[in-house]
Protein backbone atom coordinates (compact mmCIF):
# COMPACT_ATOMS: atom_id res chain seq x y z
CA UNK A 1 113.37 -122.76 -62.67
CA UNK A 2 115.28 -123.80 -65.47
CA UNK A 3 118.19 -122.67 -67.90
CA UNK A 4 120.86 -121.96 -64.96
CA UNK A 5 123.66 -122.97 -66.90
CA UNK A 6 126.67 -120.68 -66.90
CA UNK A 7 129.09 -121.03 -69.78
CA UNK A 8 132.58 -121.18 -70.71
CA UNK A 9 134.26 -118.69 -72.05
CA UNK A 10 134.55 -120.84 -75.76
CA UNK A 11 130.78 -120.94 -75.87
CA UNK A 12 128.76 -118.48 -78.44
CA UNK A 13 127.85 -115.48 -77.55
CA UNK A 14 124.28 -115.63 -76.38
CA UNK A 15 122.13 -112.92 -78.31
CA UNK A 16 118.96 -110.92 -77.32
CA UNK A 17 116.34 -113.90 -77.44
CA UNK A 18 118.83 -116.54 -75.56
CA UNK A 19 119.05 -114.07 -73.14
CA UNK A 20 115.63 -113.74 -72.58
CA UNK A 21 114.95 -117.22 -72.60
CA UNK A 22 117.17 -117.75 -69.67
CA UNK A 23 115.17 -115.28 -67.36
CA UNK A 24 111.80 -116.54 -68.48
CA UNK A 25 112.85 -120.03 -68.41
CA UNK A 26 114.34 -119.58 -64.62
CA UNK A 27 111.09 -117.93 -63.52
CA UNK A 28 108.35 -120.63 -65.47
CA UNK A 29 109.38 -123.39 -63.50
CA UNK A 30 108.23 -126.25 -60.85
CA UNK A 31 106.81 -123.67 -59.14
CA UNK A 32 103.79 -122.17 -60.85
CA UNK A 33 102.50 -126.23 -60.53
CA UNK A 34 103.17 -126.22 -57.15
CA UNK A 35 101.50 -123.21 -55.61
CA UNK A 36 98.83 -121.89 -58.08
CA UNK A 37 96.32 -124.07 -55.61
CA UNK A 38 98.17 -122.57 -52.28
CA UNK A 39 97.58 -118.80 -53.63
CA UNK A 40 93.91 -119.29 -54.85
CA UNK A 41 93.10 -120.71 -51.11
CA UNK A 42 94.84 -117.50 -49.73
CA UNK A 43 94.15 -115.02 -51.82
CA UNK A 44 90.57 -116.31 -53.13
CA UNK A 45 89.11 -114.34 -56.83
CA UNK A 46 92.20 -111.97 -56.16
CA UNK A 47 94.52 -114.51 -56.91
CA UNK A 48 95.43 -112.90 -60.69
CA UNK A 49 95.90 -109.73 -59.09
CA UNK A 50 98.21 -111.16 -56.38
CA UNK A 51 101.20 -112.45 -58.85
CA UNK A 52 100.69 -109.02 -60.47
CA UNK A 53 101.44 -107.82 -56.75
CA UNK A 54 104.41 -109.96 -56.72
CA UNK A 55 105.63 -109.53 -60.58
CA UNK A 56 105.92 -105.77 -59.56
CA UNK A 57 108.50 -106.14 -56.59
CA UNK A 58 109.93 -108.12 -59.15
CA UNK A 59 109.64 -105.88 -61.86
CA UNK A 60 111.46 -102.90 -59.60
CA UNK A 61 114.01 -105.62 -57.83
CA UNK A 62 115.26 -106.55 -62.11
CA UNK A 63 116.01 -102.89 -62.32
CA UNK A 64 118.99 -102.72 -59.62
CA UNK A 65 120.04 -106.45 -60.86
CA UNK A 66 120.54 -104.75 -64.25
CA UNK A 67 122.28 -101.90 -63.30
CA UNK A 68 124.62 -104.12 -61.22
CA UNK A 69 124.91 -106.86 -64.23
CA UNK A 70 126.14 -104.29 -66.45
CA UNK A 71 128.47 -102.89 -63.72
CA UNK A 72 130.25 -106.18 -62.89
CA UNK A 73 129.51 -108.82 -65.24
CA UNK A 74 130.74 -112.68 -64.49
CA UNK A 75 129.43 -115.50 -63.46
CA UNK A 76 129.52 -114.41 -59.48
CA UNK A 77 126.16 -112.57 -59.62
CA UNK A 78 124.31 -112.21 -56.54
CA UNK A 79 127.15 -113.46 -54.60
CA UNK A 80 129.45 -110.67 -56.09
CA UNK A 81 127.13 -107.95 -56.08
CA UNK A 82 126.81 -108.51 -52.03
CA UNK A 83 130.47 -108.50 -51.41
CA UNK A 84 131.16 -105.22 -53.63
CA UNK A 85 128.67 -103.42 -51.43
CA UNK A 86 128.63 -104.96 -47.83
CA UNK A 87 132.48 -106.19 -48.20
CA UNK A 88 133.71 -109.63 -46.69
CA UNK A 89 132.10 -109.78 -43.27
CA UNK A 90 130.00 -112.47 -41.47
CA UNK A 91 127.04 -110.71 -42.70
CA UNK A 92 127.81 -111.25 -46.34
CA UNK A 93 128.55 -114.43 -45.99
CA UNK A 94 125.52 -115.52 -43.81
CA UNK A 95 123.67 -113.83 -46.96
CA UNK A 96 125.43 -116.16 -49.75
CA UNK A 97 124.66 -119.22 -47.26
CA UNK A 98 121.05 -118.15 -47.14
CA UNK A 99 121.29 -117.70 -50.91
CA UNK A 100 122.58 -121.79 -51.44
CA UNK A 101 119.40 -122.58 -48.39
CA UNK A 102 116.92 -120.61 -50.55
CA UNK A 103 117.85 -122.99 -53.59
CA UNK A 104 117.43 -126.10 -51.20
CA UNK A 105 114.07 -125.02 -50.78
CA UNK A 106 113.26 -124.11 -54.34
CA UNK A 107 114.30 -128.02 -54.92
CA UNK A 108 111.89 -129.03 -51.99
CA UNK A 109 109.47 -126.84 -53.70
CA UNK A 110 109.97 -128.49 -57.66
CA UNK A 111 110.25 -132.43 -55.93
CA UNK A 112 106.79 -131.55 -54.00
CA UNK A 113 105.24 -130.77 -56.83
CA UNK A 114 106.65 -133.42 -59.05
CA UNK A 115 105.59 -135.95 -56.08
CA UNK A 116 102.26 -134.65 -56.44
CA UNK A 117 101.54 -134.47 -59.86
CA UNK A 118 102.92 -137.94 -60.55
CA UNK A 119 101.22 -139.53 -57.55
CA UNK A 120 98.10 -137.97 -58.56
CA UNK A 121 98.39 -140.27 -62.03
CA UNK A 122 98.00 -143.33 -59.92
CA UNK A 123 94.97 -142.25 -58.19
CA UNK A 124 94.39 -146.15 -56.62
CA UNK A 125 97.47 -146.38 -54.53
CA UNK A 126 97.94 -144.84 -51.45
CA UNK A 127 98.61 -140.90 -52.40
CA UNK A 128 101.16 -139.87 -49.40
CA UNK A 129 103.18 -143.20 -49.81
CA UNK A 130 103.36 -142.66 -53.61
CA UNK A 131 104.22 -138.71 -53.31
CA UNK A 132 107.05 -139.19 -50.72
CA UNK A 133 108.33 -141.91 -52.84
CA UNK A 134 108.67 -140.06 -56.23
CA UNK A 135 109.87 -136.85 -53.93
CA UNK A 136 112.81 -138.61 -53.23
CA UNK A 137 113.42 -140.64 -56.50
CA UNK A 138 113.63 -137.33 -58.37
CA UNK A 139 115.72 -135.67 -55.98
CA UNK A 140 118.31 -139.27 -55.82
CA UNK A 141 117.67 -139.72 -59.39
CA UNK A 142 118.57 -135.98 -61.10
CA UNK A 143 121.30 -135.68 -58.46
CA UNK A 144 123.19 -138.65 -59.71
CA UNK A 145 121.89 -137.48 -63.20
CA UNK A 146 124.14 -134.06 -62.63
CA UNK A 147 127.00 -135.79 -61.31
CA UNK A 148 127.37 -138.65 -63.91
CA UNK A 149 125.89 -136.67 -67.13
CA UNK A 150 125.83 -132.75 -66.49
CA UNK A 151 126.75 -132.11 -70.20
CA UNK A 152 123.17 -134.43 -70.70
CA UNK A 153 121.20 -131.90 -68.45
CA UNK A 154 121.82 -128.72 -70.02
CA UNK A 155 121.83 -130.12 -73.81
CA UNK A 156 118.15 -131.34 -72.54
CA UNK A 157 117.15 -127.82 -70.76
CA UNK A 158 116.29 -126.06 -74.01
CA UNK A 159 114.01 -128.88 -75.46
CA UNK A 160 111.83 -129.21 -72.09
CA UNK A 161 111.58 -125.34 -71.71
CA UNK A 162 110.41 -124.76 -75.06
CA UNK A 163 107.72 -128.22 -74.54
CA UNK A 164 106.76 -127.17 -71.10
CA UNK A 165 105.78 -123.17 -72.50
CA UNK A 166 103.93 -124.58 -75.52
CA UNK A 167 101.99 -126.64 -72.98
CA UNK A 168 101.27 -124.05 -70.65
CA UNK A 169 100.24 -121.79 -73.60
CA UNK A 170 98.18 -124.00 -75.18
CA UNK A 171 96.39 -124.59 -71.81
CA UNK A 172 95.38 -120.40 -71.77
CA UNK A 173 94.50 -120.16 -75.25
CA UNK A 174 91.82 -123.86 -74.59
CA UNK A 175 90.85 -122.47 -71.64
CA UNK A 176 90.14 -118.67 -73.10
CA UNK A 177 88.63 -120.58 -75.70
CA UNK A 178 86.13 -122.50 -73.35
CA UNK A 179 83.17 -120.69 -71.68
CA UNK A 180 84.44 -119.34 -68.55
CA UNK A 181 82.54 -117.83 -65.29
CA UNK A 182 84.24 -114.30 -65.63
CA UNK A 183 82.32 -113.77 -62.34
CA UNK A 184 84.93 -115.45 -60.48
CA UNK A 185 87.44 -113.21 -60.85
CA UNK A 186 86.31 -110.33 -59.42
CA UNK A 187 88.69 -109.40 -56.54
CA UNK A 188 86.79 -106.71 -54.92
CA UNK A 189 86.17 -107.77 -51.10
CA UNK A 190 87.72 -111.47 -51.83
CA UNK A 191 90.38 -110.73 -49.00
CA UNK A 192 91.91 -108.12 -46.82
CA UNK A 193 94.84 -105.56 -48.58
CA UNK A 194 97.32 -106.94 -46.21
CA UNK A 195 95.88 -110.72 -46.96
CA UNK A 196 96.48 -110.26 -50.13
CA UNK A 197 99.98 -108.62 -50.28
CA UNK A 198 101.21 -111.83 -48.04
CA UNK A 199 99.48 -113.86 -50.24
CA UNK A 200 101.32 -112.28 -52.92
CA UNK A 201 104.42 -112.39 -51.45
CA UNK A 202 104.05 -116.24 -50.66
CA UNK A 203 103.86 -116.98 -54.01
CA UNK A 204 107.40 -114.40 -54.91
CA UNK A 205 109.34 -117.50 -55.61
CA UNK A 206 107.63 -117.61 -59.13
CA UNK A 207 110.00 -114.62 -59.74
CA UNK A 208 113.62 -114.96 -58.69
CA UNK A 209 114.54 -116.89 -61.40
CA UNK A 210 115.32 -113.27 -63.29
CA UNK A 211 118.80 -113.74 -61.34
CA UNK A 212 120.06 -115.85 -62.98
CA UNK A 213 120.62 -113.54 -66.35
CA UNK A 214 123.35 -112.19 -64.13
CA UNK A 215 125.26 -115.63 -64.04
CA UNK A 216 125.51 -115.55 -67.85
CA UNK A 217 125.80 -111.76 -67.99
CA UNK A 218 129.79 -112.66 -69.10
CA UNK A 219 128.79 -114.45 -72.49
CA UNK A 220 126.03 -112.07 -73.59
CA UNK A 221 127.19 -110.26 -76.74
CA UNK A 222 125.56 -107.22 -76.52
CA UNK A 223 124.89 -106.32 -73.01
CA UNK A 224 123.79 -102.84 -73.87
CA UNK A 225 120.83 -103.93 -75.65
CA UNK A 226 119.84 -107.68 -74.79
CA UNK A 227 119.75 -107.16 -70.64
CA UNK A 228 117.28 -104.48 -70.33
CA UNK A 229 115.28 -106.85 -72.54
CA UNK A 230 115.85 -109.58 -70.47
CA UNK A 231 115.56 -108.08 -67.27
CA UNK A 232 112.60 -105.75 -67.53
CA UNK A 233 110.76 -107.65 -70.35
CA UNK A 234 110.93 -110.84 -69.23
CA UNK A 235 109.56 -110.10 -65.58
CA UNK A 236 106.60 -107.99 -67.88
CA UNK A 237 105.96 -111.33 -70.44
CA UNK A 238 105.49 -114.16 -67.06
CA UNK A 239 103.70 -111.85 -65.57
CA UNK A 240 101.24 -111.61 -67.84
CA UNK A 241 101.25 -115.57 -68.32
CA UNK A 242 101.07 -116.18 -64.69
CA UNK A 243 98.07 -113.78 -64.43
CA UNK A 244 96.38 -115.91 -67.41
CA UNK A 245 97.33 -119.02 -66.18
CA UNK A 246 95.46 -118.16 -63.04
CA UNK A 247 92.22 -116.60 -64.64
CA UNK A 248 91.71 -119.68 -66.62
CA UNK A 249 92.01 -121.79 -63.20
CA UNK A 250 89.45 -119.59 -61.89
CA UNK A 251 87.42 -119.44 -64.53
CA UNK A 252 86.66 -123.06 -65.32
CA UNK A 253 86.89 -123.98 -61.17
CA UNK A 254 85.17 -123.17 -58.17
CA UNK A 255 86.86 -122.24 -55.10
CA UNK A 256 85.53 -125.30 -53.56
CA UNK A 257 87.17 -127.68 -56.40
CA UNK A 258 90.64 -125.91 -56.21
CA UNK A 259 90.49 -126.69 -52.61
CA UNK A 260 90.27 -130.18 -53.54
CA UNK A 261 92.94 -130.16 -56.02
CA UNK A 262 95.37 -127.85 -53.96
CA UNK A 263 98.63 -129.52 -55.32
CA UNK A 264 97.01 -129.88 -58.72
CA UNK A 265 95.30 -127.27 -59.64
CA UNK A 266 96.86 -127.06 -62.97
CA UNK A 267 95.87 -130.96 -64.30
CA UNK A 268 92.73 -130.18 -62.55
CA UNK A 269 91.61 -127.20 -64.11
CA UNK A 270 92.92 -128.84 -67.49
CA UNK A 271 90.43 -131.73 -67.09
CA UNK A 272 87.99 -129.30 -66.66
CA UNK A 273 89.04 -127.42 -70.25
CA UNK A 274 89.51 -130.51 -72.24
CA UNK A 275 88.85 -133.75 -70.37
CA UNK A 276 91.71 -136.43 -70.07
CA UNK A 277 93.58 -134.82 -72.85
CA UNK A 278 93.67 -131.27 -70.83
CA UNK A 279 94.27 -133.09 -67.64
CA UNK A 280 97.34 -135.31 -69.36
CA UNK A 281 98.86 -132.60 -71.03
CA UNK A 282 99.34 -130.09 -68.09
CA UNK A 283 100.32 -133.36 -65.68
CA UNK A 284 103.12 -133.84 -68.58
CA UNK A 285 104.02 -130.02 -68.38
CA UNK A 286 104.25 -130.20 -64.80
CA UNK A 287 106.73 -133.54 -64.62
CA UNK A 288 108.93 -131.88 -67.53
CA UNK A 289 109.15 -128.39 -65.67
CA UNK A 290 109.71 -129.64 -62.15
CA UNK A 291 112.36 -132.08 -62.97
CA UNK A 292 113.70 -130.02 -65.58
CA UNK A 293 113.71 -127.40 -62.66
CA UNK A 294 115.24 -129.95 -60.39
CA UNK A 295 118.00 -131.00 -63.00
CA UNK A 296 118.96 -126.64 -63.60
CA UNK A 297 118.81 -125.97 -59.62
CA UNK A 298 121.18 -128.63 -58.95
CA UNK A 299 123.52 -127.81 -61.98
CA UNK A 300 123.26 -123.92 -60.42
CA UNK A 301 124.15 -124.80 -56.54
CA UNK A 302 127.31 -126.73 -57.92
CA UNK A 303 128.17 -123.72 -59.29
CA UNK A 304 127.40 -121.67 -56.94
CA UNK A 305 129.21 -123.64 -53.92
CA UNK A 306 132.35 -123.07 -56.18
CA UNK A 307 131.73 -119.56 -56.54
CA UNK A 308 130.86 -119.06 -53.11
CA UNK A 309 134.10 -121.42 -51.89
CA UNK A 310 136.26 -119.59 -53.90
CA UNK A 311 136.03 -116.32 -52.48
CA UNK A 312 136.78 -118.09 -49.19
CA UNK A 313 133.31 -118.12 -47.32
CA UNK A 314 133.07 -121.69 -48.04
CA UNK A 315 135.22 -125.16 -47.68
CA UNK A 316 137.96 -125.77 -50.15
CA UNK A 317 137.03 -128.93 -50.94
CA UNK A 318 134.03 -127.55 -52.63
CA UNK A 319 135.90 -125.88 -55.10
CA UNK A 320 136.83 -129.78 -56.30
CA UNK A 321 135.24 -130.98 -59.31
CA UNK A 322 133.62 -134.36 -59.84
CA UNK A 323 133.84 -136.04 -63.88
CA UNK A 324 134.98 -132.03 -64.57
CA UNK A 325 131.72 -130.79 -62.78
CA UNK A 326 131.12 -128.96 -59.44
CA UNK A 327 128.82 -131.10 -58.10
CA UNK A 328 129.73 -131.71 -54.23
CA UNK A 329 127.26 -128.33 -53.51
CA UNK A 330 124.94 -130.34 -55.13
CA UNK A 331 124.75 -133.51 -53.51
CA UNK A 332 124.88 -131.77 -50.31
CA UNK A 333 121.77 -129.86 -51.17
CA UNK A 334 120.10 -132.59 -52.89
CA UNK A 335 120.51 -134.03 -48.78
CA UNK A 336 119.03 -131.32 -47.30
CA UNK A 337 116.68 -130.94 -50.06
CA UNK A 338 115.15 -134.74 -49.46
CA UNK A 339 114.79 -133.43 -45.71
CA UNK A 340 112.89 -130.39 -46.55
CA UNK A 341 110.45 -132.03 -48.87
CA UNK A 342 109.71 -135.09 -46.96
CA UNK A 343 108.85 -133.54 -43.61
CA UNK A 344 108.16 -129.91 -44.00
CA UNK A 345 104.83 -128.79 -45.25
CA UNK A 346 103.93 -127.57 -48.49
CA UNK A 347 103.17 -124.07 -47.12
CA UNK A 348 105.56 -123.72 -44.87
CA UNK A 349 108.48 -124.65 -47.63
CA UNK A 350 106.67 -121.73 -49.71
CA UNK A 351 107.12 -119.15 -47.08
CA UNK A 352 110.86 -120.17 -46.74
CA UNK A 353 111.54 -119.84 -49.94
CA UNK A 354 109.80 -116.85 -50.97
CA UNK A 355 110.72 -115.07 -47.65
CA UNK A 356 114.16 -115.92 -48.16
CA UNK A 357 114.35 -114.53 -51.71
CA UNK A 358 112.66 -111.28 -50.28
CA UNK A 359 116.01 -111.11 -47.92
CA UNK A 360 118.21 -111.51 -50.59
CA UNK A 361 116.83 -109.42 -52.99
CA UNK A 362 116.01 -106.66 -50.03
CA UNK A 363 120.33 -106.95 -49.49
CA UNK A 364 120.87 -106.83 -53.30
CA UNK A 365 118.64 -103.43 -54.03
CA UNK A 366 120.14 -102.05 -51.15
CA UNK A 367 123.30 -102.91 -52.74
CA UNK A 368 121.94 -101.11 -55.83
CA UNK A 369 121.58 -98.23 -53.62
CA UNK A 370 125.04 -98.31 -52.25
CA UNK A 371 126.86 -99.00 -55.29
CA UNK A 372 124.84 -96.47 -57.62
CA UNK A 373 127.66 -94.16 -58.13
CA UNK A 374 129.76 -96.59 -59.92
CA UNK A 375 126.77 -98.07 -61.83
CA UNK A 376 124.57 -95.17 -62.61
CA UNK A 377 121.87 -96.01 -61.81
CA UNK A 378 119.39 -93.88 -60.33
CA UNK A 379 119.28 -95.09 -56.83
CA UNK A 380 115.77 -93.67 -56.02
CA UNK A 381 114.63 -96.32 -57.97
CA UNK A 382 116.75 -99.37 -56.13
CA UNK A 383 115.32 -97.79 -53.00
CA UNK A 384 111.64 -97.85 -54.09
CA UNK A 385 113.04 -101.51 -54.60
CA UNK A 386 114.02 -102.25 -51.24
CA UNK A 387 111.34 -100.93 -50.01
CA UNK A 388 109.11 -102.62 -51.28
CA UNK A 389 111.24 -106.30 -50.92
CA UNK A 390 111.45 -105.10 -46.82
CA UNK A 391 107.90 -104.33 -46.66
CA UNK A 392 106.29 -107.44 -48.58
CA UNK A 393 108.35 -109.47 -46.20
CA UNK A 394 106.95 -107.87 -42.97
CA UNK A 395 103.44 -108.53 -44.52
CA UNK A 396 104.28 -112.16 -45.48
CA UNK A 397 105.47 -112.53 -41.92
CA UNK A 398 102.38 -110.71 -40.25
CA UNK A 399 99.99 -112.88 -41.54
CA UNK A 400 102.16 -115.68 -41.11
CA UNK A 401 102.30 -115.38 -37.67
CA UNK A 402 98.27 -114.14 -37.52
CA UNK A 403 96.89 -117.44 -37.93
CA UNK A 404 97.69 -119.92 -35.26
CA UNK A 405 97.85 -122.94 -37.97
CA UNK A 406 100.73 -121.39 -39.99
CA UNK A 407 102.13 -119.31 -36.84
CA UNK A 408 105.42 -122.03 -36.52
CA UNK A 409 106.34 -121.96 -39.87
CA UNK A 410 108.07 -118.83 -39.24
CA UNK A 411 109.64 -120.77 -36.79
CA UNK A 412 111.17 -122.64 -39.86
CA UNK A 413 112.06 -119.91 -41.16
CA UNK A 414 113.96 -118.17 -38.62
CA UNK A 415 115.91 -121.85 -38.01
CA UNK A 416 116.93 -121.17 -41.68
CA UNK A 417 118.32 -117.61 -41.30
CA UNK A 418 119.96 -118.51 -38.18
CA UNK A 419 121.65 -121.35 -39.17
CA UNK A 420 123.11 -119.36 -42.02
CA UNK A 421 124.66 -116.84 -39.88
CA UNK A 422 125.77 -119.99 -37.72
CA UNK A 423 127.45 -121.88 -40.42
CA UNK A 424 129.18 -118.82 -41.42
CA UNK A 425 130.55 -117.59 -38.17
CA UNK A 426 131.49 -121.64 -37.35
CA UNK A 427 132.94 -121.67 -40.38
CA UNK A 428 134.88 -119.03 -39.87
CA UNK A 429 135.92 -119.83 -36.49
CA UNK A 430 136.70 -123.23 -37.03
CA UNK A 431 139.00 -122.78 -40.24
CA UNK A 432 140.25 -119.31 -40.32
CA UNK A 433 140.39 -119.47 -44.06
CA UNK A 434 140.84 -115.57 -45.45
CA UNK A 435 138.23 -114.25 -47.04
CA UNK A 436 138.77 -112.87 -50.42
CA UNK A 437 136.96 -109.22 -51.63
CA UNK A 438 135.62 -109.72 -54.68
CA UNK A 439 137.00 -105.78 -55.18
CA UNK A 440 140.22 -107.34 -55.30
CA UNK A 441 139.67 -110.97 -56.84
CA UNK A 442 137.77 -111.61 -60.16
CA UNK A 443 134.72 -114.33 -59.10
């Protein structure tokens, strides 16, 4: 996830391709290193077809973010676009607390798979010891990074998207390139429908990144034209990338070898394309996109603490600012973010976070339902949406809770929802701060 910088007001306009570049570069991030193993071992030769899966509850999800962007523009997004429709309650703010957990996890998720790919460099020393310790030297180290030098992180965001897509990109065209075993990718009988929609859905994370047009949606110059783009298109161009980022890993691995490499796939399959060179460049790709991810995330859940604290559904003190920055939200998700990815497995911090995007964005198209009148937008559509968000969820969490190995990580999950309702209604309770409408206050 990267590019989740929201600007001030004496910034440039951004144009049509910035735009873009902000919803592609929030989707490619840590995560397509992290979990490209995870989906092949659940989803099997059907693994293309299963981001294609997710990439199309995406696709219809971008349609009632658009709509609402070009309703309420600002740099309140998600957060406002819950509190126009659902009002001020302890059920929109649980939402906007699950919203900040979600981005814990997606920094569990990024650190993981930087703590892998490094570790994996130094294949001689003891691989858990040497994950867990670059885990949490990331996480300390781009936390401190944000507070002391945020200007630093998003000057650098730019320069490591652009390295990290030319790497990725040159790793389909080598591996297109290279004979492949086409025979692998034939998804007929690989796994079950329902298998393979939770499968999907486990791997949704890859997605939500689109959101964070709506952040910037203020300093866009021409709305009207360069959202739709952004939206729509940019869910259509990663699809298509993930989709051949996954054929090549199929094509040049067995099912037995991506097993082995789980957290690696990526490097691994690389080796396999072009020897050290392959496996160097994607391990390179993979460092610069997860900590580039990391850096982004935390710079966003400053921002969003503010936003969130401002409308009253959050302490005060988080509205403070640290060297002119919002970083307090930050630090106190770069804690909970060390706890997450030092003691929670890989799988099970996938299913939180993906399962707790499909909430949000299941809220927000319902939103888009609710608010249609005032956008225009044709609500049938932002139906089909939640539909679809509410069902891939109950599949996720049906197959979840099917096999007896995985069964407790939706204990996880539910100890995630329910301590955002908790925190909210303590909150609450505790401070009796007044809560602001965002109908009646600018975000």
């Amino acid at each position: 996830m990267t590019h989740r910088t929201v600007k001030s007001p004496q910034t440039k306009k951004l144009g049509t391709l910035s735009t873009l570049s902000i919803g592609i570069g929030g989707m490619v991030g840590g995560g397509i290193f992290a979990v490209t193993g995870l989906t092949i071992e659940l989803t099997r030769q059907a693994a293309p077809l299963a981001f294609v899966i997710a990439g199309i509850v995406a696709l219809l999800t971008s349609y009632s973010y658009l709509k609402l962007t070009l309703t309420y523009p600002g740099e309140g997004g998600t957060v406002d676009f819950l509190s126009r429709a659902f009002g001020t309650g302890v059920f929109t703010g649980s939402v906007n607390i699950l919203l900040l957990l979600s981005y814990v996890v997606l920094l569990a998720v990024y650190a993981f798979a930087f703590g892998s790919y490094g570790a994996d460099l130094f294949p001689d020393v003891p691989q858990d010891i040497l994950r867990h310790a670059l885990i949490s030297g990331v996480i300390i180290g781009l936390v401190a990074l944000n507070v002391l030098a945020a200007k630093l992180v998003i000057k650098s965001e730019n320069i490591f998207n652009i390295i990290k897509l030319l790497l990725l990109v040159g790793f389909i065209i080598a591996g297109l390139m290279t004979p492949m075993d086409w025979s692998r990718l034939d998804p007929v009988g690989s796994v079950t429908p329902v298998a393979l929609i939770a499968g999907s859905m486990l791997i949704f994370l890859n997605y939500e990144g689109f959101e964070l047009i709506a952040n910037a949606s203020k300093d866009v110059a021409n709305p009207r034209r360069s959202l739709p783009i952004a939206y729509i298109g940019g869910v259509l161009i990663v699809i298509v990338l993930y989709v051949l980022i996954t054929a090549v890993v199929l094509g040049h691995m067995t099912l037995a070898q991506i097993d082995a490499h789980k957290a690696t796939a990526l490097s691994a399959a690389g080796r396999e394309i072009l020897g050290i060179t392959g496996y160097l460049a994607i391990v390179v790709a993979a460092l610069m996109a997860t900590s580039s991810a990391i850096n982004a995330t935390f710079y966003s859940t400053g921002r969003l603490a503010y936003v969130i604290a401002k409308t009253g559904e959050l302490p005060k003190e988080l509205e403070r600012s640290i060297r002119n920055e919002h970083s307090e939200g930050a630090i106190i998700c770069a804690a909970l973010a060390l706890v997450v990815a030092n003691f929670v497995p890989l799988a099970a911090i996938a299913t939180m976070g993906s399962a707790g995007f499909l909430i949000l964005f299941l809220f927000v198209n319902i939103a888009g339902v609710r608010l249609a009148a005032e956008t225009g937008a044709q609500a049938w559509i932002s139906g089909l949406a939640a539909v679809s968000t509410g069902g891939a969820l109950i599949a996720l969490c049906w197959k979840v809770a099917e096999n007896p190995a995985t069964r407790n990580h939706l204990w996880i999950l539910a100890g995630m929802i329910v301590a955002a309702v908790l925190i909210e209604m303590a909150y609450r309770a505790a401070t009796g701060r007044k809560i602001f409408s965002n109908r009646s206050r600018k975000v």
